[in-house]
Protein backbone atom coordinates (compact mmCIF):
# COMPACT_ATOMS: atom_id res chain seq x y z
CA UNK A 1 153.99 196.83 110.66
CA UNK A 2 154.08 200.61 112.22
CA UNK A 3 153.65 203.15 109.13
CA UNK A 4 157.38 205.36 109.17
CA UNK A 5 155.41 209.06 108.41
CA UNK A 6 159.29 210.42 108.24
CA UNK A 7 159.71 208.19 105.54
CA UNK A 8 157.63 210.31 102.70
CA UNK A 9 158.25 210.89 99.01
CA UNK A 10 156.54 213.11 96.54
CA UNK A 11 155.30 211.26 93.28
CA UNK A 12 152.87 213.20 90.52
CA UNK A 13 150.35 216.07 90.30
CA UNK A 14 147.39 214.72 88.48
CA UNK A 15 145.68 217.88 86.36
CA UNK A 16 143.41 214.59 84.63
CA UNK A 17 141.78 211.64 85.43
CA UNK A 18 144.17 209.41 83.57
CA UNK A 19 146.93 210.14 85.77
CA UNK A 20 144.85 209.32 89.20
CA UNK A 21 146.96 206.35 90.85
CA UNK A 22 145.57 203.20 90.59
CA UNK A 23 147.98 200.93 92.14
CA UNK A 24 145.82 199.65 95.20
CA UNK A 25 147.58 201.18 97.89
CA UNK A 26 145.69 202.64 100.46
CA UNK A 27 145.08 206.74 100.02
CA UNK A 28 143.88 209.18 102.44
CA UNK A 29 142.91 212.35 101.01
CA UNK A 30 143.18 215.58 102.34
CA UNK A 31 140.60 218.45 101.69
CA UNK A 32 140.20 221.88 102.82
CA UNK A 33 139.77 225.72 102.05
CA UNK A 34 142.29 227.44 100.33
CA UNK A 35 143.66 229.21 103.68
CA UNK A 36 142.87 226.61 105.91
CA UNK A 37 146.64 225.35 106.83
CA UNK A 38 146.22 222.11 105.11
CA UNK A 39 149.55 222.05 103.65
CA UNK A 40 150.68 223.39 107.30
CA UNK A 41 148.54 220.24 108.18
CA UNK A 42 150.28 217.50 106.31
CA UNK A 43 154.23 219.17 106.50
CA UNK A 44 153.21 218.70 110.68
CA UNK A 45 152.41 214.94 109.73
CA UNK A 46 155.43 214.58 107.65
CA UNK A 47 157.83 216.23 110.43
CA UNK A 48 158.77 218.51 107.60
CA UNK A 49 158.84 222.30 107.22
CA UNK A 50 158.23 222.68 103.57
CA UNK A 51 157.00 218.49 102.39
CA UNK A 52 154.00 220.02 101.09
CA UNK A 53 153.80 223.41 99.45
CA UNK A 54 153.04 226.21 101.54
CA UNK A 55 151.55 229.14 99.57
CA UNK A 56 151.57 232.76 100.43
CA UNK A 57 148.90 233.15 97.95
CA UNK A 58 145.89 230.58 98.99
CA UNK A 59 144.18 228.34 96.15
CA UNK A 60 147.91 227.87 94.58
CA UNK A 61 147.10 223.72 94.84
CA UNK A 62 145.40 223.37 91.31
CA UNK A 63 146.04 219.69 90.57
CA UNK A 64 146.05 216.63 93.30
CA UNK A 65 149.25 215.91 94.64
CA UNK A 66 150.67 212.10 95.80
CA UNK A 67 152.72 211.88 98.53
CA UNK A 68 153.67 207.68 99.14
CA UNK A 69 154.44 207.17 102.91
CA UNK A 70 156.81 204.33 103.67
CA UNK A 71 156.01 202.42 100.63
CA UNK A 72 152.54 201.88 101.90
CA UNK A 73 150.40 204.31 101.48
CA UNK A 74 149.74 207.73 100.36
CA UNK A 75 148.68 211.48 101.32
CA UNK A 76 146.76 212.48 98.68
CA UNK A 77 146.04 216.44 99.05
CA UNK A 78 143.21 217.84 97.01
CA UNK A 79 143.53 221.42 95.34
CA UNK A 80 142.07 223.94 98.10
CA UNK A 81 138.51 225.52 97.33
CA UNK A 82 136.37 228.06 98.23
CA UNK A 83 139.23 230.73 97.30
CA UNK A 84 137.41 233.77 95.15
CA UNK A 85 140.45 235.48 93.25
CA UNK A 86 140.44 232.43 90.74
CA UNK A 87 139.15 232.51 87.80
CA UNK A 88 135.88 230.81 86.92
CA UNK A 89 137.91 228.61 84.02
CA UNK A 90 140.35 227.80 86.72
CA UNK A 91 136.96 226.86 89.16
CA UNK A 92 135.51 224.85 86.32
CA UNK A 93 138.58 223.00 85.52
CA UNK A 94 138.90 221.52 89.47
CA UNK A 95 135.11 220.96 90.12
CA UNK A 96 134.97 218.63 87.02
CA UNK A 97 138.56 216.98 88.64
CA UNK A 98 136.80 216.63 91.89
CA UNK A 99 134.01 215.25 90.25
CA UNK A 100 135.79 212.97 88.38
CA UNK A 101 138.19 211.76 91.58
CA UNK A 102 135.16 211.28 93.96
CA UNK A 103 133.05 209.63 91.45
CA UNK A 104 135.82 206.83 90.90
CA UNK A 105 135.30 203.85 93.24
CA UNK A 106 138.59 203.02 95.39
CA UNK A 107 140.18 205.61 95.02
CA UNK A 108 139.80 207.19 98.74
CA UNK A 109 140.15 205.16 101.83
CA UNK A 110 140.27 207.47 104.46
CA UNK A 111 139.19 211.42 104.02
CA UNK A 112 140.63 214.44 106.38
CA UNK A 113 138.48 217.09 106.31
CA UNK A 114 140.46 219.79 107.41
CA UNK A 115 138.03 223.11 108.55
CA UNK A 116 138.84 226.01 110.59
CA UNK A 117 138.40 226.08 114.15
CA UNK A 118 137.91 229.38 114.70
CA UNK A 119 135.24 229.66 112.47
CA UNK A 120 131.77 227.82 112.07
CA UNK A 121 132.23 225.29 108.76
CA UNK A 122 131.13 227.19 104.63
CA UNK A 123 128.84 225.87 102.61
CA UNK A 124 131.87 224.68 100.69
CA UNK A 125 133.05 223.04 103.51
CA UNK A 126 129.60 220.79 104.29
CA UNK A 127 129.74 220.30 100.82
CA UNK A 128 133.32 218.31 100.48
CA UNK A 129 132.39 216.79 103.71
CA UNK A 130 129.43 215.39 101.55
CA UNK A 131 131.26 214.32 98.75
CA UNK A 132 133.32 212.24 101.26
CA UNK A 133 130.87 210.95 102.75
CA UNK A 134 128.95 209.94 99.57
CA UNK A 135 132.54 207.80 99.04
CA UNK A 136 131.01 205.43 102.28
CA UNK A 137 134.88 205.80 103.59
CA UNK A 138 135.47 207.00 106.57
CA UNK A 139 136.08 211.01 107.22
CA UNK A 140 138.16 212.62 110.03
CA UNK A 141 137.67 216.05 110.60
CA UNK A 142 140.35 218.10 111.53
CA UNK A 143 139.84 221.34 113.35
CA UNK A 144 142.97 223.15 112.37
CA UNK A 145 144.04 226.61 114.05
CA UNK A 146 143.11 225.41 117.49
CA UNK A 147 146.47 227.77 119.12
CA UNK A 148 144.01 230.78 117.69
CA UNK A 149 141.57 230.15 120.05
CA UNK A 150 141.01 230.93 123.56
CA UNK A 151 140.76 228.12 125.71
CA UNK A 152 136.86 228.70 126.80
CA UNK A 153 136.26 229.23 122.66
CA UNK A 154 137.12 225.45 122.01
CA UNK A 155 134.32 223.35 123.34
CA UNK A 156 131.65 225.77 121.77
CA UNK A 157 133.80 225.92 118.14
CA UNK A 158 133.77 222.50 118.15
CA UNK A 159 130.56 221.96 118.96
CA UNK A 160 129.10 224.12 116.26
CA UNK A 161 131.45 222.48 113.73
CA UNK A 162 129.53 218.98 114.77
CA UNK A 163 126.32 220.64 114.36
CA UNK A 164 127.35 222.21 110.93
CA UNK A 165 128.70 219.41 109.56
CA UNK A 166 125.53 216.99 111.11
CA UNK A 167 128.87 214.80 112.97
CA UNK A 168 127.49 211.43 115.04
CA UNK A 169 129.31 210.39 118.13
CA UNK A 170 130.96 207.83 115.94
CA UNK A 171 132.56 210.31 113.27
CA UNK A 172 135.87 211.65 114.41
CA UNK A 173 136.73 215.56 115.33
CA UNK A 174 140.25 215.66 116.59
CA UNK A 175 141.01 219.51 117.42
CA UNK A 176 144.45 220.73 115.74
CA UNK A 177 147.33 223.00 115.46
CA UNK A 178 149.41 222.84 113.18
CA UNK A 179 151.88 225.73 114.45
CA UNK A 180 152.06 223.57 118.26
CA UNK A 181 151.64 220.58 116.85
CA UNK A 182 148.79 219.58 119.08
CA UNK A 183 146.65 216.71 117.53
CA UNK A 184 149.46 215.50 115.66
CA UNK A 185 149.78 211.98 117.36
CA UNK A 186 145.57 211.35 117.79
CA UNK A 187 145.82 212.00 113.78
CA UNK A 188 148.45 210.01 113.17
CA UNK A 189 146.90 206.77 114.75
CA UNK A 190 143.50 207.51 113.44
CA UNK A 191 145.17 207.39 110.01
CA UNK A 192 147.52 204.01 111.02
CA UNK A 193 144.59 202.37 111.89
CA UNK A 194 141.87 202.91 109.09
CA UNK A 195 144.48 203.08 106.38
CA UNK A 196 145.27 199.48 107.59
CA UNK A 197 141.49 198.22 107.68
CA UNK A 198 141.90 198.64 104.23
């Protein structure tokens, strides 16, 4: 049965473990840098303007946030990183959540990676990429930002980002914009179909 991504409802901000849904539906998870676009990312998903919170200040996503999709399965969108103006308390506090989320078995079924594609991938960035992959799900990468570029600045952008990030033919790039809305459909059935391998 086709997933209805128009169909979406927001359900808890976990600050602690013991509020991490554990109800066995399938999750994909949604990481990024603080100014990345990922809430731009999933609202573009969604077919909403404002679904997901989009901050003027970046690094305003300090808990992870559930979003259930048709009854079936859920966006899960991970606090942004990498973002310097917060305090080391308030860095503290989210590494030992994302330690604690990543290091819990079933929790993630499908990661999106979301990186900028103007720019080659941060330390932070290989980093959660890492963490995903340490998970054994599978990881999309999405190279947001793709309307920023000119068009003979795409193949070499995305060619670094596979080098950066050490990407096989087999793991999944899909170049994205979240202002045009270009990747939006390639996304949407990568996510369809591993969300249903489940």
């Amino acid at each position: 049965m086709a997933i209805n991504f128009n169909r979406v409802e927001f359900v808890l901000s976990a600050v602690r473990p013991e509020a991490f849904i554990r109800d066995g539906l399938p999750q994909v998870t949604f990481a990024g840098r603080s100014n990345v676009g990922k809430s731009s990312v999933i609202n573009r998903l969604l077919g909403r303007k404002n679904f997901a919170r989009v901050g003027a200040t970046p690094g305003k996503t300090t808990q992870i946030n559930y979003f259930r999709v048709d009854g079936q399965m859920y966006l899960t969108d991970l606090p942004g990183y990498g973002y310097a103006q917060v305090s080391k308390a308030e860095r503290d506090r989210w590494g030992a959540l994302m330690e604690r989320y990543f290091a819990e078995q079933g929790l993630i079924t499908l990661g999106v990676q979301i990186v900028d594609a103007r720019h080659k991938p941060t330390a932070d960035d290989v980093t959660m990429y890492n963490w995903f992959k340490g998970t054994g799900c599978p990881v999309i990468v999405v190279a947001n930002k793709l309307d920023k570029l000119k068009k003979s600045e795409i193949e070499p952008n995305l060619q670094q980002i596979r080098t950066v990030l050490a990407l096989t033919q087999e793991d999944m790039l899909i170049p994205f914009s979240a202002e045009k809305g270009t990747g939006r459909d390639e996304l949407l059935g990568a996510i369809s179909r591993m969300a249903k391998k489940v």
